[in-house]
Protein backbone atom coordinates (compact mmCIF):
# COMPACT_ATOMS: atom_id res chain seq x y z
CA UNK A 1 -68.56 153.83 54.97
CA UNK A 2 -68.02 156.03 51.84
CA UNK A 3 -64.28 155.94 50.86
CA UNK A 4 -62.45 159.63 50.52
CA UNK A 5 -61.65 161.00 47.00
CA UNK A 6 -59.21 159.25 44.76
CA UNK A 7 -55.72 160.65 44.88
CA UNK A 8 -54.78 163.19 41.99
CA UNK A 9 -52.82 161.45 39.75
CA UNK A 10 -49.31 162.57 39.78
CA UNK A 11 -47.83 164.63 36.51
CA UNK A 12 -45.27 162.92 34.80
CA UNK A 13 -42.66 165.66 37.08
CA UNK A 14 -43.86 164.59 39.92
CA UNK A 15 -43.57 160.88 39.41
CA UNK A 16 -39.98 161.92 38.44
CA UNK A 17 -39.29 163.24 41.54
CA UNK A 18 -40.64 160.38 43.66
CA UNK A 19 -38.47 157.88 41.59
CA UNK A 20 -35.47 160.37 41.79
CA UNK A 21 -35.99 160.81 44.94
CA UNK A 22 -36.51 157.20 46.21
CA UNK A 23 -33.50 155.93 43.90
CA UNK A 24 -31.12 158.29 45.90
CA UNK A 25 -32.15 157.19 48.85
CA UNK A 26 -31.46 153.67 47.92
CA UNK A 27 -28.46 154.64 46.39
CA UNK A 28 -27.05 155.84 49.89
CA UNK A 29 -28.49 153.48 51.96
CA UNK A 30 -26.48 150.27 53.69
CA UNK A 31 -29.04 148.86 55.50
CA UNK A 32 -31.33 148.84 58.27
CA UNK A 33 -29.85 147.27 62.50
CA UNK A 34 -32.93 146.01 64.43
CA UNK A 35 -32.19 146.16 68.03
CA UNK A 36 -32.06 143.03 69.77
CA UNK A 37 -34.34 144.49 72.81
CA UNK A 38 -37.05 146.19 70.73
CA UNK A 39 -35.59 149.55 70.70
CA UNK A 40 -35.55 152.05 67.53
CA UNK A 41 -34.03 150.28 64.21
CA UNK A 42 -30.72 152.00 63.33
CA UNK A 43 -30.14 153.32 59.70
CA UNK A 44 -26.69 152.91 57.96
CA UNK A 45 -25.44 155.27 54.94
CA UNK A 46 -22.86 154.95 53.05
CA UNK A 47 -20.74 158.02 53.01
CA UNK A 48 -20.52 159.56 49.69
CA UNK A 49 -17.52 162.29 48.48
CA UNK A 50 -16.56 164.82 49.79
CA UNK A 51 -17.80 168.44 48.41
CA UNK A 52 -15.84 171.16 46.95
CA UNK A 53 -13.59 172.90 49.31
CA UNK A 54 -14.93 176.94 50.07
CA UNK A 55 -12.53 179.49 50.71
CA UNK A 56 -15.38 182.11 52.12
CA UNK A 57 -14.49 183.98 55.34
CA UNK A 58 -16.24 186.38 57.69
CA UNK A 59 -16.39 189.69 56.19
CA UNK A 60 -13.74 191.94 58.75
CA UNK A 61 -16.20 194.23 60.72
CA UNK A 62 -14.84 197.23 59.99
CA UNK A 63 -14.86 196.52 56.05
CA UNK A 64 -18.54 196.01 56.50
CA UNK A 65 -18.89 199.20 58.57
CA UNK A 66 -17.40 200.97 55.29
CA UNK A 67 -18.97 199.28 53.02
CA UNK A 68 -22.35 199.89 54.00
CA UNK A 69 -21.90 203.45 54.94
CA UNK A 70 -23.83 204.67 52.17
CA UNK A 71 -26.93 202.45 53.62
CA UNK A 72 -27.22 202.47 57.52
CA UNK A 73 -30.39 200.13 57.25
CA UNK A 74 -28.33 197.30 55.78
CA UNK A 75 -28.54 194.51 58.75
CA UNK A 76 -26.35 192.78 56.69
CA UNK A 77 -24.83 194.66 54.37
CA UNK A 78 -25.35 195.07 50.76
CA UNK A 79 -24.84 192.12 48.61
CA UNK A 80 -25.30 192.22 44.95
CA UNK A 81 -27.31 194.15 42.94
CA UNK A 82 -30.21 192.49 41.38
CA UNK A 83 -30.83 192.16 38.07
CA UNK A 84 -32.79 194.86 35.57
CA UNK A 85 -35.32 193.64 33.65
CA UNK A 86 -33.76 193.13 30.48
CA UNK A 87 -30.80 191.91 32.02
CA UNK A 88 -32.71 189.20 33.66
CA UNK A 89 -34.87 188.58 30.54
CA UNK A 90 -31.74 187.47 28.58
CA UNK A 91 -30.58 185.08 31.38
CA UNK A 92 -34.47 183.48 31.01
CA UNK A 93 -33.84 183.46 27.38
CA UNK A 94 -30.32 182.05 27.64
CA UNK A 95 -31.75 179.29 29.66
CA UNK A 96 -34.81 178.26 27.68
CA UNK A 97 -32.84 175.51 25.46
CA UNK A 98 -31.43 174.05 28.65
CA UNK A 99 -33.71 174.43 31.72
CA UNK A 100 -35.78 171.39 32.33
CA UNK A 101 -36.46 169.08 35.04
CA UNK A 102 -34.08 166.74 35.79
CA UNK A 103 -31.26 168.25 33.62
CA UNK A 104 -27.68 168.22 35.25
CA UNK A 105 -26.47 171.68 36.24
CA UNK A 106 -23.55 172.65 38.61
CA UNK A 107 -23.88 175.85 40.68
CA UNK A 108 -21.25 178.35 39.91
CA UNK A 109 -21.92 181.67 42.03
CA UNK A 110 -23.81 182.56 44.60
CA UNK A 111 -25.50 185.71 46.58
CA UNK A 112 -23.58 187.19 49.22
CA UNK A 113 -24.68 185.13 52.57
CA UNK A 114 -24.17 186.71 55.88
CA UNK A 115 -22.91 182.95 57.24
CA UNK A 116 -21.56 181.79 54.27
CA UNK A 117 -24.13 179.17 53.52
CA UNK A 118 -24.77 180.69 49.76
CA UNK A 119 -21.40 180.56 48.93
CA UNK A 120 -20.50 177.17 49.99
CA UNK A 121 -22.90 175.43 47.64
CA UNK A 122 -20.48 176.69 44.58
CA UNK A 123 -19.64 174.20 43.05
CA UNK A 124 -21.76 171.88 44.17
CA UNK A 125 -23.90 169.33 40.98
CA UNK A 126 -27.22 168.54 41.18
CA UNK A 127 -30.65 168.58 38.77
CA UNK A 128 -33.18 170.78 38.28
CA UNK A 129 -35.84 169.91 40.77
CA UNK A 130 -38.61 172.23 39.99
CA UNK A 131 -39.06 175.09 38.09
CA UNK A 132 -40.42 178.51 39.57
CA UNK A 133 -43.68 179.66 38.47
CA UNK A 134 -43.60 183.25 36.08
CA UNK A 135 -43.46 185.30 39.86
CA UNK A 136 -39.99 184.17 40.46
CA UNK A 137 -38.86 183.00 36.83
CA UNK A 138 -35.11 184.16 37.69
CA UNK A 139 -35.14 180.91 39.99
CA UNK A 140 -35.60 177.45 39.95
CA UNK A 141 -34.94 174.83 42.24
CA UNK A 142 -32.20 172.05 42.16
CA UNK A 143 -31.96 168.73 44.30
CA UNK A 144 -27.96 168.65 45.20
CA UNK A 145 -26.23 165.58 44.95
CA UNK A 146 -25.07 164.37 48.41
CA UNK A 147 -22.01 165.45 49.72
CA UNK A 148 -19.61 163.50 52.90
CA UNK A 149 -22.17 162.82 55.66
CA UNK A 150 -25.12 163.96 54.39
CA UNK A 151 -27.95 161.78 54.95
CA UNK A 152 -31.25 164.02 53.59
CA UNK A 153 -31.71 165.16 50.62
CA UNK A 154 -30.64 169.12 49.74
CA UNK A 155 -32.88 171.31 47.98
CA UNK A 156 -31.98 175.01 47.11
CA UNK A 157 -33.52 177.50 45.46
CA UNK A 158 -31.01 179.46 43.45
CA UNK A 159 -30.86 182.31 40.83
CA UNK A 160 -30.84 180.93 36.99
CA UNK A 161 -27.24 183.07 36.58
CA UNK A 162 -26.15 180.98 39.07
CA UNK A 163 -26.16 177.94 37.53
CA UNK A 164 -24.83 176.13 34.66
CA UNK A 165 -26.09 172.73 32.32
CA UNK A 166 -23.38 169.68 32.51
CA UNK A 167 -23.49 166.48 30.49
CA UNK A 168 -21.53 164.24 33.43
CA UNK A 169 -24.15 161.66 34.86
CA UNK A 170 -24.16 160.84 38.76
CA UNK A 171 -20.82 159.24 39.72
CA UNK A 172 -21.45 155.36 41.00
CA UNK A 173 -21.51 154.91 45.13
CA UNK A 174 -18.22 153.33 46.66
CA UNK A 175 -19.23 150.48 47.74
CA UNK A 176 -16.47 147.64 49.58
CA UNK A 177 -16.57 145.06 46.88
CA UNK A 178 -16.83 141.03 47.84
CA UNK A 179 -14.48 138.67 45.54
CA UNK A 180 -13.88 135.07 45.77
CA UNK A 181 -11.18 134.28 48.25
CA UNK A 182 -9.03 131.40 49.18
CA UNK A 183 -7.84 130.30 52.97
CA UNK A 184 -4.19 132.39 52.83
CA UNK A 185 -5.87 135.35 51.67
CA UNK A 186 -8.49 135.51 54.63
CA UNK A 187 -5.10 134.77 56.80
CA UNK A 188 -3.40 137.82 55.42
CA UNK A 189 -6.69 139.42 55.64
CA UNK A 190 -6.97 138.79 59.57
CA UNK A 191 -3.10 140.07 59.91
CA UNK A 192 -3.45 143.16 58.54
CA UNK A 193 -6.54 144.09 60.71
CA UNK A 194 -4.37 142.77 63.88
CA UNK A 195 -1.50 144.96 62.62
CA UNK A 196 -4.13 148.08 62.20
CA UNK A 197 -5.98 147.34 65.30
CA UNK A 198 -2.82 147.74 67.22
CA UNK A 199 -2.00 150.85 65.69
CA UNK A 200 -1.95 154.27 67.17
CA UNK A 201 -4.17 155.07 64.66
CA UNK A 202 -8.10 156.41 63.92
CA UNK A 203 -9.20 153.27 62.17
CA UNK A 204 -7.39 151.31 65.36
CA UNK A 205 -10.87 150.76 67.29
CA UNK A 206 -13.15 149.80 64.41
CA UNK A 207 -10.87 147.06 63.43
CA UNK A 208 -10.59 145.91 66.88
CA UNK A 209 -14.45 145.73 67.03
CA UNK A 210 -14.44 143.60 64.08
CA UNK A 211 -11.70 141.32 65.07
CA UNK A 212 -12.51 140.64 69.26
CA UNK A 213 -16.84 140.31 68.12
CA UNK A 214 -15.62 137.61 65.82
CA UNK A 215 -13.25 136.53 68.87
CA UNK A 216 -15.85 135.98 71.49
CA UNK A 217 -18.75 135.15 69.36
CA UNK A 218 -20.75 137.39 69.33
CA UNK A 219 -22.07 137.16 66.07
CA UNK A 220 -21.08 140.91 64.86
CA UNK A 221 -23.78 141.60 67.35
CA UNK A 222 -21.15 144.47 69.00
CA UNK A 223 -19.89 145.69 65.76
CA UNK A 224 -21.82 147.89 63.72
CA UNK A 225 -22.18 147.97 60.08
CA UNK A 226 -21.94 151.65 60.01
CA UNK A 227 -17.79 151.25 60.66
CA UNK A 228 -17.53 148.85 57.29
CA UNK A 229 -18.89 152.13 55.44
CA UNK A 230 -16.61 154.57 57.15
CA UNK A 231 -13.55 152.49 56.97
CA UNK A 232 -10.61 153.19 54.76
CA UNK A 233 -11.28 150.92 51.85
CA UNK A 234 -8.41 148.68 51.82
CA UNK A 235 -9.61 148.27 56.16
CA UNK A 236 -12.82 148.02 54.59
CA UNK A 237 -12.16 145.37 51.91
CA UNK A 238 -9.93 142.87 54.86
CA UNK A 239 -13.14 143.11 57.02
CA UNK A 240 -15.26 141.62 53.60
CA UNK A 241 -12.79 139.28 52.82
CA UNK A 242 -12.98 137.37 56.78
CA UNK A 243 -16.42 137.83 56.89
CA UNK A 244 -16.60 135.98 53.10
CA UNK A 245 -14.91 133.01 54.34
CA UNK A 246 -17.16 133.14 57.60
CA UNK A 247 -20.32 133.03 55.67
CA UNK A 248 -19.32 129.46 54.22
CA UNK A 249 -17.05 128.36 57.36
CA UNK A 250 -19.25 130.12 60.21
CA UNK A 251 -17.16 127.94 63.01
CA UNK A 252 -13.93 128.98 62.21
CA UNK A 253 -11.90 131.13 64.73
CA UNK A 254 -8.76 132.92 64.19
CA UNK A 255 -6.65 130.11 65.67
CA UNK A 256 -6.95 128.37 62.73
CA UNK A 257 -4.34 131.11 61.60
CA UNK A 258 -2.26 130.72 64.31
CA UNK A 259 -3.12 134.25 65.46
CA UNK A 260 -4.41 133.02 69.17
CA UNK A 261 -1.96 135.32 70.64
CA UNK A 262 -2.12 138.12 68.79
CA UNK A 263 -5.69 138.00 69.68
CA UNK A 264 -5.19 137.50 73.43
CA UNK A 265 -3.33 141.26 73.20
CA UNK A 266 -6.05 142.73 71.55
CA UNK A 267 -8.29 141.57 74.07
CA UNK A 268 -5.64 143.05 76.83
CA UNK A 269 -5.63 145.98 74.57
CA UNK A 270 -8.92 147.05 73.88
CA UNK A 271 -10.96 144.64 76.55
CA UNK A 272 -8.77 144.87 79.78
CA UNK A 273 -10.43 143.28 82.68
């Protein structure tokens, strides 16, 4: 059997982009939950910052009723005006020293979105992805850097007077950190997650999912990694620390603390027959 062509070899952009591209990926990524009865593997991200904050509202309907008066074919009104051709061939020439794949830009306007989907990307940092061939050489394409929950990548195509170069690299991932730890610290550890866990709070149930799977031994097999990511740090950090000091003492319980009835009223708590 004759084999198929041999693959194109990739330009040195697009071998950028798959690196990029897989390097973010692995930058977000926590890990990977097999299911214990064969069902679909679960994927864990960590959640990165949150975005810039948009103050964009509906447009009032009668304000858009006036405003496109002087065009009753507007479906959406009339945003604005493009650019002249001179005007457009000093933005290319402003951006020739600048625009090049994977250079650092931020995104500092936008075209007026019916939904407000254009607008909320001000603001927003990224690289140039891809440049636009001569057709559309007012554009170019940049990969955004993720934003709170976002687990895919975001790719826009956006105006070249919409965008300006920075020098700041990508910031680092926050990521719960692991440090050496002796037997009192794991005890204060374990107290402040039984103080949280009792709490009225929204962290309350993710540290009583840490603290009663360690209870009954379970293994962590009820408690998901995804709530180590999402946790407050410090919350975040006490959950490390225990599970530290399980990894070298794996038969320890907390009534080597003395918390055995704290623990009981968790379990009446949160696991009420």
């Amino acid at each position: 059997m004759r084999d198929g062509p041999n693959a194109k070899p990739l330009t040195p952009e697009a071998q950028w982009r798959r690196d990029y591209h897989k390097a973010m990926f692995h930058r977000r990524l926590v890990g990977v939950q097999p299911d214990l009865f064969g069902g679909k593997p679960v994927t864990h991200m960590y959640k990165a910052a949150p975005g810039p904050v948009s103050d964009w509202k509906p447009e009032p309907v009668e304000e858009k009723l006036s405003r496109i008066a002087r065009d009753p074919q507007a479906t959406f009104g009339i945003g604005r005006p493009a650019l002249s051709p001179e005007e457009l061939a000093v933005v290319i020439d402003g951006a020739a020293n600048w625009l090049r794949i994977a250079q650092r830009v931020r995104i500092a306007g936008a075209f007026a979105s019916y939904d407000g989907r254009a607008e909320r990307r001000i603001g927003r940092k990224g690289v140039i992805w891809r440049l636009c061939s001569p057709v559309f050489a007012g554009h170019t394409y940049v990969y955004l850097d993720p934003t709170g929950a976002e687990r895919v990548e975001k790719i826009v195509m956006v105006e070249l007077r919409d965008v300006e170069p920075i020098d700041d690299a990508l910031p680092p991932q926050r990521r719960p950190a692991i440090r050496a730890v002796s037997f009192e610290d794991v005890g204060e550890a374990i107290a402040r997650l039984i103080v949280v866990a009792g709490s009225d709070t929204g962290q309350a149930s993710r540290a009583a999912d840490f603290l009663l799977a360690w209870w009954d031994g379970s293994a962590w097999g009820h408690f998901p990694v995804l709530h180590l990511c999402n946790c407050d740090p410090g919350i975040s950090e006490d959950m490390l620390i225990v599970m530290a000091h399980l990894a070298a003492e794996p038969s320890v319980y907390p009534d080597a603390w003395g918390y055995r009835d704290a623990m009981a009223a968790l379990v009446e708590q949160w696991r009420p027959a």
